[in-house]
PDB file of N, CA and C in Angstrom:
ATOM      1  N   UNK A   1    -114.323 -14.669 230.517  1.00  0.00           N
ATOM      2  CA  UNK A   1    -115.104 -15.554 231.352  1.00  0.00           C
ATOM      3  C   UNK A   1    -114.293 -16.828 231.633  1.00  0.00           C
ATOM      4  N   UNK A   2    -114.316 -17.088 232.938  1.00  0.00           N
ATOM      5  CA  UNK A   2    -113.959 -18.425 233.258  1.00  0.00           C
ATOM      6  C   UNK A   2    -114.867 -19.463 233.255  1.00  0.00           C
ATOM      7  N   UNK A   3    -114.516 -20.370 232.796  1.00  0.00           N
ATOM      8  CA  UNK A   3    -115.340 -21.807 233.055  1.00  0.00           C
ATOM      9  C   UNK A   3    -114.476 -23.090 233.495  1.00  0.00           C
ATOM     10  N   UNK A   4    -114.908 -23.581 234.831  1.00  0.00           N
ATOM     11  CA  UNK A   4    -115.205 -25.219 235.201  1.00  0.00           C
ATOM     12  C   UNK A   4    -115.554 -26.161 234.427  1.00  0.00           C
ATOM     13  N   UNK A   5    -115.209 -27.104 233.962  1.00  0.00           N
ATOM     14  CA  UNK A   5    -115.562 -28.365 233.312  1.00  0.00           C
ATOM     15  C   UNK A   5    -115.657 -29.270 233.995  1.00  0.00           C
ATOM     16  N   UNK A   6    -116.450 -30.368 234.123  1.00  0.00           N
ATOM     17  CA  UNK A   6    -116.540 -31.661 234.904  1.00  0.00           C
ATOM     18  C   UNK A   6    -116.934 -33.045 234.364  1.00  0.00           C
ATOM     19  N   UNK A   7    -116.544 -33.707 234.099  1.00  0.00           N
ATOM     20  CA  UNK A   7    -116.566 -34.884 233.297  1.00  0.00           C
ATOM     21  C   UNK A   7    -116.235 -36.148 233.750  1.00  0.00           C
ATOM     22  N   UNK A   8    -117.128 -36.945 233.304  1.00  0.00           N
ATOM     23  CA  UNK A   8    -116.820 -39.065 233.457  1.00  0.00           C
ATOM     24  C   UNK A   8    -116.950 -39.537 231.605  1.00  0.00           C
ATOM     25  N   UNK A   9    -116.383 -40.089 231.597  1.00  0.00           N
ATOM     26  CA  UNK A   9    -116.869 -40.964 230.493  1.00  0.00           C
ATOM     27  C   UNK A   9    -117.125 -42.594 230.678  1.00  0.00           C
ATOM     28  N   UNK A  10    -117.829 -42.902 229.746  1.00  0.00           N
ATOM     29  CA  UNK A  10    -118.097 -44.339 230.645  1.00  0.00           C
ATOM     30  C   UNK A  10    -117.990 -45.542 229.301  1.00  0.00           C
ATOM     31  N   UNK A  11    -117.704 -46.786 229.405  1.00  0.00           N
ATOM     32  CA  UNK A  11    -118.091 -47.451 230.341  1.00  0.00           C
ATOM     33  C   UNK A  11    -116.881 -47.445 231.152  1.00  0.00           C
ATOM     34  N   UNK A  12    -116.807 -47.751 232.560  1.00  0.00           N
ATOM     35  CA  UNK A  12    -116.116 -48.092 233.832  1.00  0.00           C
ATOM     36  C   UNK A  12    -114.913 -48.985 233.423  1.00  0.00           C
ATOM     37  N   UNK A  13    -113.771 -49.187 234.076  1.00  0.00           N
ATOM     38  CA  UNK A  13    -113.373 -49.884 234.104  1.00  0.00           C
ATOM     39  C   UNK A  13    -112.249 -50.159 235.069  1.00  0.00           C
ATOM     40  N   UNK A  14    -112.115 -50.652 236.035  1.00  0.00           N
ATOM     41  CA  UNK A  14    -111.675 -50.442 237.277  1.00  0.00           C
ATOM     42  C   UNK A  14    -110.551 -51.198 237.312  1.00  0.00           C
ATOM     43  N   UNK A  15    -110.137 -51.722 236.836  1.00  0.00           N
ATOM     44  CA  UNK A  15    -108.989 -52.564 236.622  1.00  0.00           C
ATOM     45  C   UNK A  15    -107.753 -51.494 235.754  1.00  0.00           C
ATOM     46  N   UNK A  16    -108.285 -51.233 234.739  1.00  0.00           N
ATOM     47  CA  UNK A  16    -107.144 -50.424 233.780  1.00  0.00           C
ATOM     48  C   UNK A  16    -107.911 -49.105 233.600  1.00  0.00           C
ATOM     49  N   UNK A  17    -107.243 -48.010 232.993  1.00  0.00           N
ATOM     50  CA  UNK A  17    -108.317 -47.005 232.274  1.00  0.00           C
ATOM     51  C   UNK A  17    -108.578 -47.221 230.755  1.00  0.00           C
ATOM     52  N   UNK A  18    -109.740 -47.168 230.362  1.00  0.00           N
ATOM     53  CA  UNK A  18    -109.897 -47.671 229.043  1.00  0.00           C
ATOM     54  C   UNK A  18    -109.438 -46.394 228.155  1.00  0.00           C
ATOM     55  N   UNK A  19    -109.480 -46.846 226.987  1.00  0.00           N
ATOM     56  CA  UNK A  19    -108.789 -45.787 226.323  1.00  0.00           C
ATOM     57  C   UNK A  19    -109.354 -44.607 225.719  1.00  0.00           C
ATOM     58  N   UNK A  20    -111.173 -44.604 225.891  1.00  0.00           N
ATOM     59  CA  UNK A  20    -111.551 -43.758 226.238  1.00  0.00           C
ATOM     60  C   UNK A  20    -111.322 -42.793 227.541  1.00  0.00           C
ATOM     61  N   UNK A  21    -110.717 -42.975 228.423  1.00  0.00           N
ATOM     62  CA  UNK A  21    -110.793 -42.239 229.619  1.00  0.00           C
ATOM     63  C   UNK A  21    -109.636 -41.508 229.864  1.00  0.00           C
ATOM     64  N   UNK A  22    -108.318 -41.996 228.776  1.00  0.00           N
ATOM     65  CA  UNK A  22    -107.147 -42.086 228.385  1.00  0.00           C
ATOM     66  C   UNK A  22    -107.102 -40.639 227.503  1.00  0.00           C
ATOM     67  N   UNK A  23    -107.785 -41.107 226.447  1.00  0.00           N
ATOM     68  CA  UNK A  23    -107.959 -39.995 225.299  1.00  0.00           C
ATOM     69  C   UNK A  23    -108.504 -38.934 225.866  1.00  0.00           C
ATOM     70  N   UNK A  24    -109.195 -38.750 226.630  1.00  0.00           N
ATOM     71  CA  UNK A  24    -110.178 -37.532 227.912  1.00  0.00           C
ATOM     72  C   UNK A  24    -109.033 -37.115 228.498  1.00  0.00           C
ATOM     73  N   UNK A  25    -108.307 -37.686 229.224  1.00  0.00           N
ATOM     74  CA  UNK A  25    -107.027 -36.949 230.133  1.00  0.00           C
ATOM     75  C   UNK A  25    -105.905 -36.545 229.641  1.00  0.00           C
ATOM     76  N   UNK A  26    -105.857 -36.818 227.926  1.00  0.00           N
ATOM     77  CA  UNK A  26    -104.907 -36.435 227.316  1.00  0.00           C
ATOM     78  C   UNK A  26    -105.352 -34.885 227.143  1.00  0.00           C
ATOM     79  N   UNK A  27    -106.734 -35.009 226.202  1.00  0.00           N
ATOM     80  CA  UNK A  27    -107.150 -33.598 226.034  1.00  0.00           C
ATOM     81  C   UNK A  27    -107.095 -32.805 226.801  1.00  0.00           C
ATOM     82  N   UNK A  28    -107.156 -33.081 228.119  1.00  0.00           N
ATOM     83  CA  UNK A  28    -107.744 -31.599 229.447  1.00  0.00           C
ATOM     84  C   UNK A  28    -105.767 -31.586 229.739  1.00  0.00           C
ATOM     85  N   UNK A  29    -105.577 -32.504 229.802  1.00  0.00           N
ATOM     86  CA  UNK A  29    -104.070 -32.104 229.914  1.00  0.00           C
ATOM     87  C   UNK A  29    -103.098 -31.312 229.074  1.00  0.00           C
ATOM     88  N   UNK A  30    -103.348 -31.741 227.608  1.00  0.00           N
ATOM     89  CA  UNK A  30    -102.838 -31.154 226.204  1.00  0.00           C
ATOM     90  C   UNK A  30    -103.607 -29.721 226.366  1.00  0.00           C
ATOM     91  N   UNK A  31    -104.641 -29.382 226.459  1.00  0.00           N
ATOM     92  CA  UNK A  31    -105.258 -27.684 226.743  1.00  0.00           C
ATOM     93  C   UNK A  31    -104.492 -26.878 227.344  1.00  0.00           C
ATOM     94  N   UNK A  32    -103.725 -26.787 227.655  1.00  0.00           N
ATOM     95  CA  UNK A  32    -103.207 -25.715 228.946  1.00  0.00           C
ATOM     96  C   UNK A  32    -103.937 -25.436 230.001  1.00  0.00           C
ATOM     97  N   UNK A  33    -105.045 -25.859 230.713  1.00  0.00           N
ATOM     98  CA  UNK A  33    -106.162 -25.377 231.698  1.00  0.00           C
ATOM     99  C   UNK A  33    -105.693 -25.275 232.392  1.00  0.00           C
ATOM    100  N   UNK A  34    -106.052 -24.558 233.643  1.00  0.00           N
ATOM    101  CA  UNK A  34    -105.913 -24.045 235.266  1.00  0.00           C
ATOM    102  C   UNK A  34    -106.830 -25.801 235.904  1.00  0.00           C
ATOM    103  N   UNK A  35    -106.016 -26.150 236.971  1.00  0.00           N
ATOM    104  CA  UNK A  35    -106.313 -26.612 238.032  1.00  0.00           C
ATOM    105  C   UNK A  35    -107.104 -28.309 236.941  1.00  0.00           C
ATOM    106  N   UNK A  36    -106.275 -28.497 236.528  1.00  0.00           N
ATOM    107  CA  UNK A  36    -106.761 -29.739 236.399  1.00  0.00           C
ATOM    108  C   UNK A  36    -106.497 -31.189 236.968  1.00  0.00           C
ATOM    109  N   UNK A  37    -107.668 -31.702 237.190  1.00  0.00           N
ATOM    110  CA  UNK A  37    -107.778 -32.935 238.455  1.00  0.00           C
ATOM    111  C   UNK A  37    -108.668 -33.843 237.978  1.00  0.00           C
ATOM    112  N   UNK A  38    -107.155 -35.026 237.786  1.00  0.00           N
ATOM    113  CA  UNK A  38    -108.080 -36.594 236.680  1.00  0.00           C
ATOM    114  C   UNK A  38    -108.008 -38.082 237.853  1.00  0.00           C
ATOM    115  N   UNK A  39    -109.112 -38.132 238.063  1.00  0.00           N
ATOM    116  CA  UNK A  39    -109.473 -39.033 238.732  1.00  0.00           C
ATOM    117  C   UNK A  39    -110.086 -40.273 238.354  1.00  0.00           C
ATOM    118  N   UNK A  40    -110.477 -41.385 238.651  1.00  0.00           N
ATOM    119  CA  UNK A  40    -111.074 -42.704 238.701  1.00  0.00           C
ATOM    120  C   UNK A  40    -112.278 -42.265 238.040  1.00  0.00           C
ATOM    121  N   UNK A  41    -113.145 -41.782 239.303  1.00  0.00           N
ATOM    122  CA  UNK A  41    -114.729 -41.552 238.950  1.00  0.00           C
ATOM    123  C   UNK A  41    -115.169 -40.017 238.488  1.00  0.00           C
ATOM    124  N   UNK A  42    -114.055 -39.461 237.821  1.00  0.00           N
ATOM    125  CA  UNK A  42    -114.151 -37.831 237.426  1.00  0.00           C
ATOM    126  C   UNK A  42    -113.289 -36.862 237.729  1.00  0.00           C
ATOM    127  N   UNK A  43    -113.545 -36.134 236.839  1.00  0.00           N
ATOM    128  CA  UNK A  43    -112.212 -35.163 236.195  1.00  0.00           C
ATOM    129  C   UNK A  43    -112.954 -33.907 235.869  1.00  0.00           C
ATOM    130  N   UNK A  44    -111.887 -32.845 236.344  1.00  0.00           N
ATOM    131  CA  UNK A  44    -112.858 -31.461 236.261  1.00  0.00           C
ATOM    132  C   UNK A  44    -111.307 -30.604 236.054  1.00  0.00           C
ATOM    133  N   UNK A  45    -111.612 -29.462 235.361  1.00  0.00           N
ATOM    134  CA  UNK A  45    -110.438 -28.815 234.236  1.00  0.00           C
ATOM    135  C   UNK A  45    -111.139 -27.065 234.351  1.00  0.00           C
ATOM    136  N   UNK A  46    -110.163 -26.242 234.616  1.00  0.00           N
ATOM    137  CA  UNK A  46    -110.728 -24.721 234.577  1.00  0.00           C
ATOM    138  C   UNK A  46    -110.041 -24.092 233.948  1.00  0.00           C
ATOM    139  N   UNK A  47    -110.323 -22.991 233.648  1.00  0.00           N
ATOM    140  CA  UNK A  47    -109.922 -22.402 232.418  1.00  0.00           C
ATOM    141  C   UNK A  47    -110.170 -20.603 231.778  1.00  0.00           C
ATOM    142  N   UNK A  48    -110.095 -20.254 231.135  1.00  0.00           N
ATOM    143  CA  UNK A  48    -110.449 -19.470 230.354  1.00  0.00           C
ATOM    144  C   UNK A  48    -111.476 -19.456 229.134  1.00  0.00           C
ATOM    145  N   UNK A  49    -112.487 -19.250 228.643  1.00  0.00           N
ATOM    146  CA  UNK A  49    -114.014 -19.938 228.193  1.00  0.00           C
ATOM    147  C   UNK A  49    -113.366 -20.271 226.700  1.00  0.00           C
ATOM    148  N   UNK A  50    -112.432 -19.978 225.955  1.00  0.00           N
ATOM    149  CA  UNK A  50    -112.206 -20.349 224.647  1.00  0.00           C
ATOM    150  C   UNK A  50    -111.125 -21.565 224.886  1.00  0.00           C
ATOM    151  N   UNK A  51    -110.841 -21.792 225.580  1.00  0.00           N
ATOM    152  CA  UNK A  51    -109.896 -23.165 225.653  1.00  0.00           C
ATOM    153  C   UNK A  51    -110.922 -23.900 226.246  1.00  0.00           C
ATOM    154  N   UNK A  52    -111.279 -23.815 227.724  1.00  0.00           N
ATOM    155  CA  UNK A  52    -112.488 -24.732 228.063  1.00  0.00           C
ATOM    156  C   UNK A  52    -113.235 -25.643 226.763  1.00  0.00           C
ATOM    157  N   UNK A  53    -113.851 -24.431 226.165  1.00  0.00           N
ATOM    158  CA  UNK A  53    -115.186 -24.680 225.061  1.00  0.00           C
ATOM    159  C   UNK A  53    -114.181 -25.739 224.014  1.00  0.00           C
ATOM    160  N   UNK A  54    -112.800 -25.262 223.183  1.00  0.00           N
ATOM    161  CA  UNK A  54    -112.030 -25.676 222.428  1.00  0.00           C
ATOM    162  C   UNK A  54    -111.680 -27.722 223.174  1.00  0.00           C
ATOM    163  N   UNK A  55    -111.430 -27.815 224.411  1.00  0.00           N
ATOM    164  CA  UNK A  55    -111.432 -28.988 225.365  1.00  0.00           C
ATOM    165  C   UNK A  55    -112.239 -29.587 225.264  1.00  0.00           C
ATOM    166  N   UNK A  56    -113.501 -29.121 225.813  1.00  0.00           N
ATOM    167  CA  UNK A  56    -114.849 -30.148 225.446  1.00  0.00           C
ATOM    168  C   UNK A  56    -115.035 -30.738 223.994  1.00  0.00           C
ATOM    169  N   UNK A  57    -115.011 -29.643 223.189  1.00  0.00           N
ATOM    170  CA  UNK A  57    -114.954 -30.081 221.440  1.00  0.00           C
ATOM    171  C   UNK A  57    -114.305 -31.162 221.763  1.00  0.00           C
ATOM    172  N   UNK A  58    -113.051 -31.132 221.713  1.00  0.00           N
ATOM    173  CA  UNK A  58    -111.311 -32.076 221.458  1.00  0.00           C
ATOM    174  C   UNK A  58    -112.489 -33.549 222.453  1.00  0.00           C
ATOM    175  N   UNK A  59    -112.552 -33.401 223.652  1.00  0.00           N
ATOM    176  CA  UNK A  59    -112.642 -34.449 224.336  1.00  0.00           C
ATOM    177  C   UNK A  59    -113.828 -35.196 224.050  1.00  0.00           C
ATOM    178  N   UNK A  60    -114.945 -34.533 223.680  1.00  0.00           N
ATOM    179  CA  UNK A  60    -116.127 -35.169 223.374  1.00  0.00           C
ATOM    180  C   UNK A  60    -115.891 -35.793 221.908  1.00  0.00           C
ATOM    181  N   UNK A  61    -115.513 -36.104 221.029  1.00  0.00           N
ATOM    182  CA  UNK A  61    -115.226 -36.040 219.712  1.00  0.00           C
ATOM    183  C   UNK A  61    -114.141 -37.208 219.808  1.00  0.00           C
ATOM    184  N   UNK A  62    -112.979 -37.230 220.499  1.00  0.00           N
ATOM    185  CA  UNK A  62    -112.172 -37.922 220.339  1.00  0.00           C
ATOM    186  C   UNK A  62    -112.697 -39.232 221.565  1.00  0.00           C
ATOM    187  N   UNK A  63    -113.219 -38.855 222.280  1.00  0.00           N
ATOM    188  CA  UNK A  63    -113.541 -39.867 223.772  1.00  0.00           C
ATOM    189  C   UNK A  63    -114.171 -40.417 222.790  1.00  0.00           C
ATOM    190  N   UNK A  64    -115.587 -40.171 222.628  1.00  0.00           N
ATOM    191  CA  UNK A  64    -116.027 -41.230 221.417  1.00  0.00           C
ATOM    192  C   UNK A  64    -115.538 -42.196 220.807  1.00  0.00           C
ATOM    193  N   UNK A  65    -114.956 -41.363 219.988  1.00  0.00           N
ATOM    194  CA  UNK A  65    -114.118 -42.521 218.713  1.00  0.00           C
ATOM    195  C   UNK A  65    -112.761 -43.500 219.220  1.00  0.00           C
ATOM    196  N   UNK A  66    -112.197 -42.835 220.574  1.00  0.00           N
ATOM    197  CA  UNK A  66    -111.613 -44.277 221.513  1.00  0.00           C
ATOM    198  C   UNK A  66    -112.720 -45.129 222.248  1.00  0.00           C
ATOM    199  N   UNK A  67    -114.368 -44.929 222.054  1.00  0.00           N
ATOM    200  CA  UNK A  67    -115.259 -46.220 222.417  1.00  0.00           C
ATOM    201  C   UNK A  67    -115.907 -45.613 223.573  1.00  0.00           C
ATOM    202  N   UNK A  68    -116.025 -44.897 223.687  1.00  0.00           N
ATOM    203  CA  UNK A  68    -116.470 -43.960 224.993  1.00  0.00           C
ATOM    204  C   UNK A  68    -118.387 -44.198 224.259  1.00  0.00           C
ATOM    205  N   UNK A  69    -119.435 -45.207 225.463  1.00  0.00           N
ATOM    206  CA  UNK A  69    -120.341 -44.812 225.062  1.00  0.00           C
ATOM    207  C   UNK A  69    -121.283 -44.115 226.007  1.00  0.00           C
ATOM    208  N   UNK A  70    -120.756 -43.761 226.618  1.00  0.00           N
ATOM    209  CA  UNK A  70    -121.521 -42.491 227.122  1.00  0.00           C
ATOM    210  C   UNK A  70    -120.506 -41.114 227.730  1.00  0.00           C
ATOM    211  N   UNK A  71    -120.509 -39.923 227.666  1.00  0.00           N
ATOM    212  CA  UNK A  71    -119.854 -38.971 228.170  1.00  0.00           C
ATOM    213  C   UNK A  71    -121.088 -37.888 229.457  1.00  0.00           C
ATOM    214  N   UNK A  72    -120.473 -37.990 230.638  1.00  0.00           N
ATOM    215  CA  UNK A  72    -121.407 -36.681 231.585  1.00  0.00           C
ATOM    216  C   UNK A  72    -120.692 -35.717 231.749  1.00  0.00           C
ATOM    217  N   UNK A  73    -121.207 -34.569 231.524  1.00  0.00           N
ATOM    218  CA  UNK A  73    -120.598 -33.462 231.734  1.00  0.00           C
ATOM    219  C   UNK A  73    -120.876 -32.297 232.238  1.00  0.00           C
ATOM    220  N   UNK A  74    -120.599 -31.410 233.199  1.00  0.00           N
ATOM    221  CA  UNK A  74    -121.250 -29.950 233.531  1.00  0.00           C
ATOM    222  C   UNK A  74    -120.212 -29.022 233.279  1.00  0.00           C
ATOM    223  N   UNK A  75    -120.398 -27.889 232.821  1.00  0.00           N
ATOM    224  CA  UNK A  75    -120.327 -26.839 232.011  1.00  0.00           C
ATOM    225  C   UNK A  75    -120.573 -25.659 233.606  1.00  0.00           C
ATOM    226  N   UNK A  76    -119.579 -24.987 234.463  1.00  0.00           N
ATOM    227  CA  UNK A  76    -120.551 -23.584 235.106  1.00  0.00           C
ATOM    228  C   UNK A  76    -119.249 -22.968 234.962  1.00  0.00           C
ATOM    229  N   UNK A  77    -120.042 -21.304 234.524  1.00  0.00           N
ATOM    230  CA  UNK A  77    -119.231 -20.491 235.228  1.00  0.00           C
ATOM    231  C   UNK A  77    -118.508 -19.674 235.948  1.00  0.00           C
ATOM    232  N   UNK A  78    -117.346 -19.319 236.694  1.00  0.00           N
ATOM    233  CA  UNK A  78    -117.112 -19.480 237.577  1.00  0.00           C
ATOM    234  C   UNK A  78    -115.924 -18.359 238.089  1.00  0.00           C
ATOM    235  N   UNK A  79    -115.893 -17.207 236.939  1.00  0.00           N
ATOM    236  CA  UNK A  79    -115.568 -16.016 236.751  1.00  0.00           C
ATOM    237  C   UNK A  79    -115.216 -15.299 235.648  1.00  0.00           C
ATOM    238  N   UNK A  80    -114.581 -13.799 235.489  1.00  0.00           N
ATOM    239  CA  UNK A  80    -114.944 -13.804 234.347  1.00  0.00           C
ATOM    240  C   UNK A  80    -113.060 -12.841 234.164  1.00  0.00           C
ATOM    241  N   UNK A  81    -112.623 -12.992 233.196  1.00  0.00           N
ATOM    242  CA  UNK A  81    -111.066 -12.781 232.465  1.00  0.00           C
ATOM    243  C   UNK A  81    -111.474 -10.947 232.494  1.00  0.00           C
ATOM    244  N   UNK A  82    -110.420 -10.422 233.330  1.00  0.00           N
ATOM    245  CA  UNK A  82    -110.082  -9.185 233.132  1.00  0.00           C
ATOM    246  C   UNK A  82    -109.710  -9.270 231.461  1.00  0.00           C
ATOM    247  N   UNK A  83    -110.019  -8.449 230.450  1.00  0.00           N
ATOM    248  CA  UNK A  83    -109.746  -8.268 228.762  1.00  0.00           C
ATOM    249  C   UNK A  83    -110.313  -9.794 228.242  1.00  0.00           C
ATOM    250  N   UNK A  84    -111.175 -10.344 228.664  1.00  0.00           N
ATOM    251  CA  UNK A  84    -111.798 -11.327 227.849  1.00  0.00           C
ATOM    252  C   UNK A  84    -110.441 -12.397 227.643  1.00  0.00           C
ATOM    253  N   UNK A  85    -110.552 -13.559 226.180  1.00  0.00           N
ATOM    254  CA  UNK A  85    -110.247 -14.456 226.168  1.00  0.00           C
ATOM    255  C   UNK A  85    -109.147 -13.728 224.735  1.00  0.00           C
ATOM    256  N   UNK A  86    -108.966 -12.655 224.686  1.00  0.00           N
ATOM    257  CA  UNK A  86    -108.484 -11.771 223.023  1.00  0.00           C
ATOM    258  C   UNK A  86    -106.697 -11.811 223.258  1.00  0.00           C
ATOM    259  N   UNK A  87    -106.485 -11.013 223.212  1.00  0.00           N
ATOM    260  CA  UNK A  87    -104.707 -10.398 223.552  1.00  0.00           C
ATOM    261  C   UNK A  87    -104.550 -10.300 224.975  1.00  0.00           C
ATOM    262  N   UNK A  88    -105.380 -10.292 225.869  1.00  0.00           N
ATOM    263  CA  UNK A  88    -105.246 -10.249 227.173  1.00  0.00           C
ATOM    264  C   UNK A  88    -104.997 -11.784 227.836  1.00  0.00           C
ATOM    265  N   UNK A  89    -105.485 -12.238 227.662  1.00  0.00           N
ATOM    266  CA  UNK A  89    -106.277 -13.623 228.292  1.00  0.00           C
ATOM    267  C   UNK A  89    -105.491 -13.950 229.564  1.00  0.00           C
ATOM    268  N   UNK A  90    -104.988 -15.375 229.762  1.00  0.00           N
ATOM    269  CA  UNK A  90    -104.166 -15.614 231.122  1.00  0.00           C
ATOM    270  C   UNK A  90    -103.865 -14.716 231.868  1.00  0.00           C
ATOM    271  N   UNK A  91    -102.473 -13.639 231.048  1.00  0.00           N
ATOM    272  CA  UNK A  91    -101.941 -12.839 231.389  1.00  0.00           C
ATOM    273  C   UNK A  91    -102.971 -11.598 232.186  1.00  0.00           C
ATOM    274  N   UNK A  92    -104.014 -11.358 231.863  1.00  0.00           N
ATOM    275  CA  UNK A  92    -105.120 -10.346 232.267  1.00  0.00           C
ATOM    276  C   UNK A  92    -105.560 -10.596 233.337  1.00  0.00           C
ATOM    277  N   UNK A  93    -106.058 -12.289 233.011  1.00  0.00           N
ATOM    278  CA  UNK A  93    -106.527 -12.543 234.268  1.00  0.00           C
ATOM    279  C   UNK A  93    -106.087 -12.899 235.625  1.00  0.00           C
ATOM    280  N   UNK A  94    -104.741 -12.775 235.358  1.00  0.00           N
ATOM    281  CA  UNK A  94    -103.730 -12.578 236.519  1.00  0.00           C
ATOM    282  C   UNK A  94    -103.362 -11.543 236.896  1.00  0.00           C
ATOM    283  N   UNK A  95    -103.295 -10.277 236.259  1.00  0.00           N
ATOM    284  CA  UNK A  95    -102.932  -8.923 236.732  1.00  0.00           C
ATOM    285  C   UNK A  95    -104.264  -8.646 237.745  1.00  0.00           C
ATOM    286  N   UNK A  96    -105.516  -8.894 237.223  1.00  0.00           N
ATOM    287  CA  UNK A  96    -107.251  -8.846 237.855  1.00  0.00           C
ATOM    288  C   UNK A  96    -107.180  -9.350 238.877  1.00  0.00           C
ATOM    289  N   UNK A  97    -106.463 -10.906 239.068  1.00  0.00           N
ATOM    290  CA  UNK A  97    -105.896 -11.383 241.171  1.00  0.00           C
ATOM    291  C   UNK A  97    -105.196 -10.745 241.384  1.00  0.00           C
ATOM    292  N   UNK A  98    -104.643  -9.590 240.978  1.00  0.00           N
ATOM    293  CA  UNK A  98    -103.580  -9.335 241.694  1.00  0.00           C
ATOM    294  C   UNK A  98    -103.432  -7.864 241.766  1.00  0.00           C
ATOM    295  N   UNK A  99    -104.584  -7.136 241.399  1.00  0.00           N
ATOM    296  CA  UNK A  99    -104.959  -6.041 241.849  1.00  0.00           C
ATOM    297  C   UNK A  99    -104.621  -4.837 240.859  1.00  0.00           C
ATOM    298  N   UNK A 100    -104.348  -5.437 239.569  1.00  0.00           N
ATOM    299  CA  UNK A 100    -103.553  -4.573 239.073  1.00  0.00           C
ATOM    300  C   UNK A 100    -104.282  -4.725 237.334  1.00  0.00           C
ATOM    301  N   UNK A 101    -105.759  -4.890 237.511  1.00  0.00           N
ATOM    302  CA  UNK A 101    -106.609  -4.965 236.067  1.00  0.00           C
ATOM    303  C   UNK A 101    -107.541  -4.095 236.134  1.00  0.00           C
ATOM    304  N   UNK A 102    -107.380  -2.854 236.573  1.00  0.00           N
ATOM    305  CA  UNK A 102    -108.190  -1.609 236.389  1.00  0.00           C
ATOM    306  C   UNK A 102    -109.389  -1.885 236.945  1.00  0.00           C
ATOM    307  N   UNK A 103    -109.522  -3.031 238.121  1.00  0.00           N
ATOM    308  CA  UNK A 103    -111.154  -2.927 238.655  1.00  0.00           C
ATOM    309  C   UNK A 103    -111.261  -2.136 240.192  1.00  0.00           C
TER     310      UNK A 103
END
């Protein structure tokens, strides 16, 4: 299964990024995710559902404790890994675009 992530953490700060927002773009970056895009007013990260899920942990947990007092987030998903997230993973779900994952 694939999953989308989408995320702000707050409070704002428009001048610098605080180091909550810092510690957030480290995590989705440090993950390995597909298509990740860190912006001002939100950041959204795709993936494979055991790194996704493993990301949110990391980012919600650590955003916090750099002062983060509030985190928004949506969770959809948004396809699903030819051989699951096991010995297949990336690699699977690239043979599956490309015509060549037994569907």
């Amino acid at each position: 299964m694939r999953l989308r992530v989408e995320f702000t953490t707050e409070p704002f700060d428009l001048d610098e990024a605080p180091a909550h927002a810092v510690v957030a773009r480290e995590v989705v970056e440090a993950a390995e995710l597909d298509a990740v895009d860190v912006g001002p007013f939100g950041n959204t990260a795709e993936g494979g559902a055991d790194r996704v899920l493993t990301a949110v942990d990391a980012l919600l947990r650590r955003s916090l404790e750099a002062g983060a007092t509030r985190i928004s987030l949506q969770v959809n998903v948004v396809g699903e890994d030819a051989g699951g997230e096991g010995a297949g993973g990336e690699g699977a779900e690239r043979e599956a675009a490309e015509g060549e994952g037994g569907r």
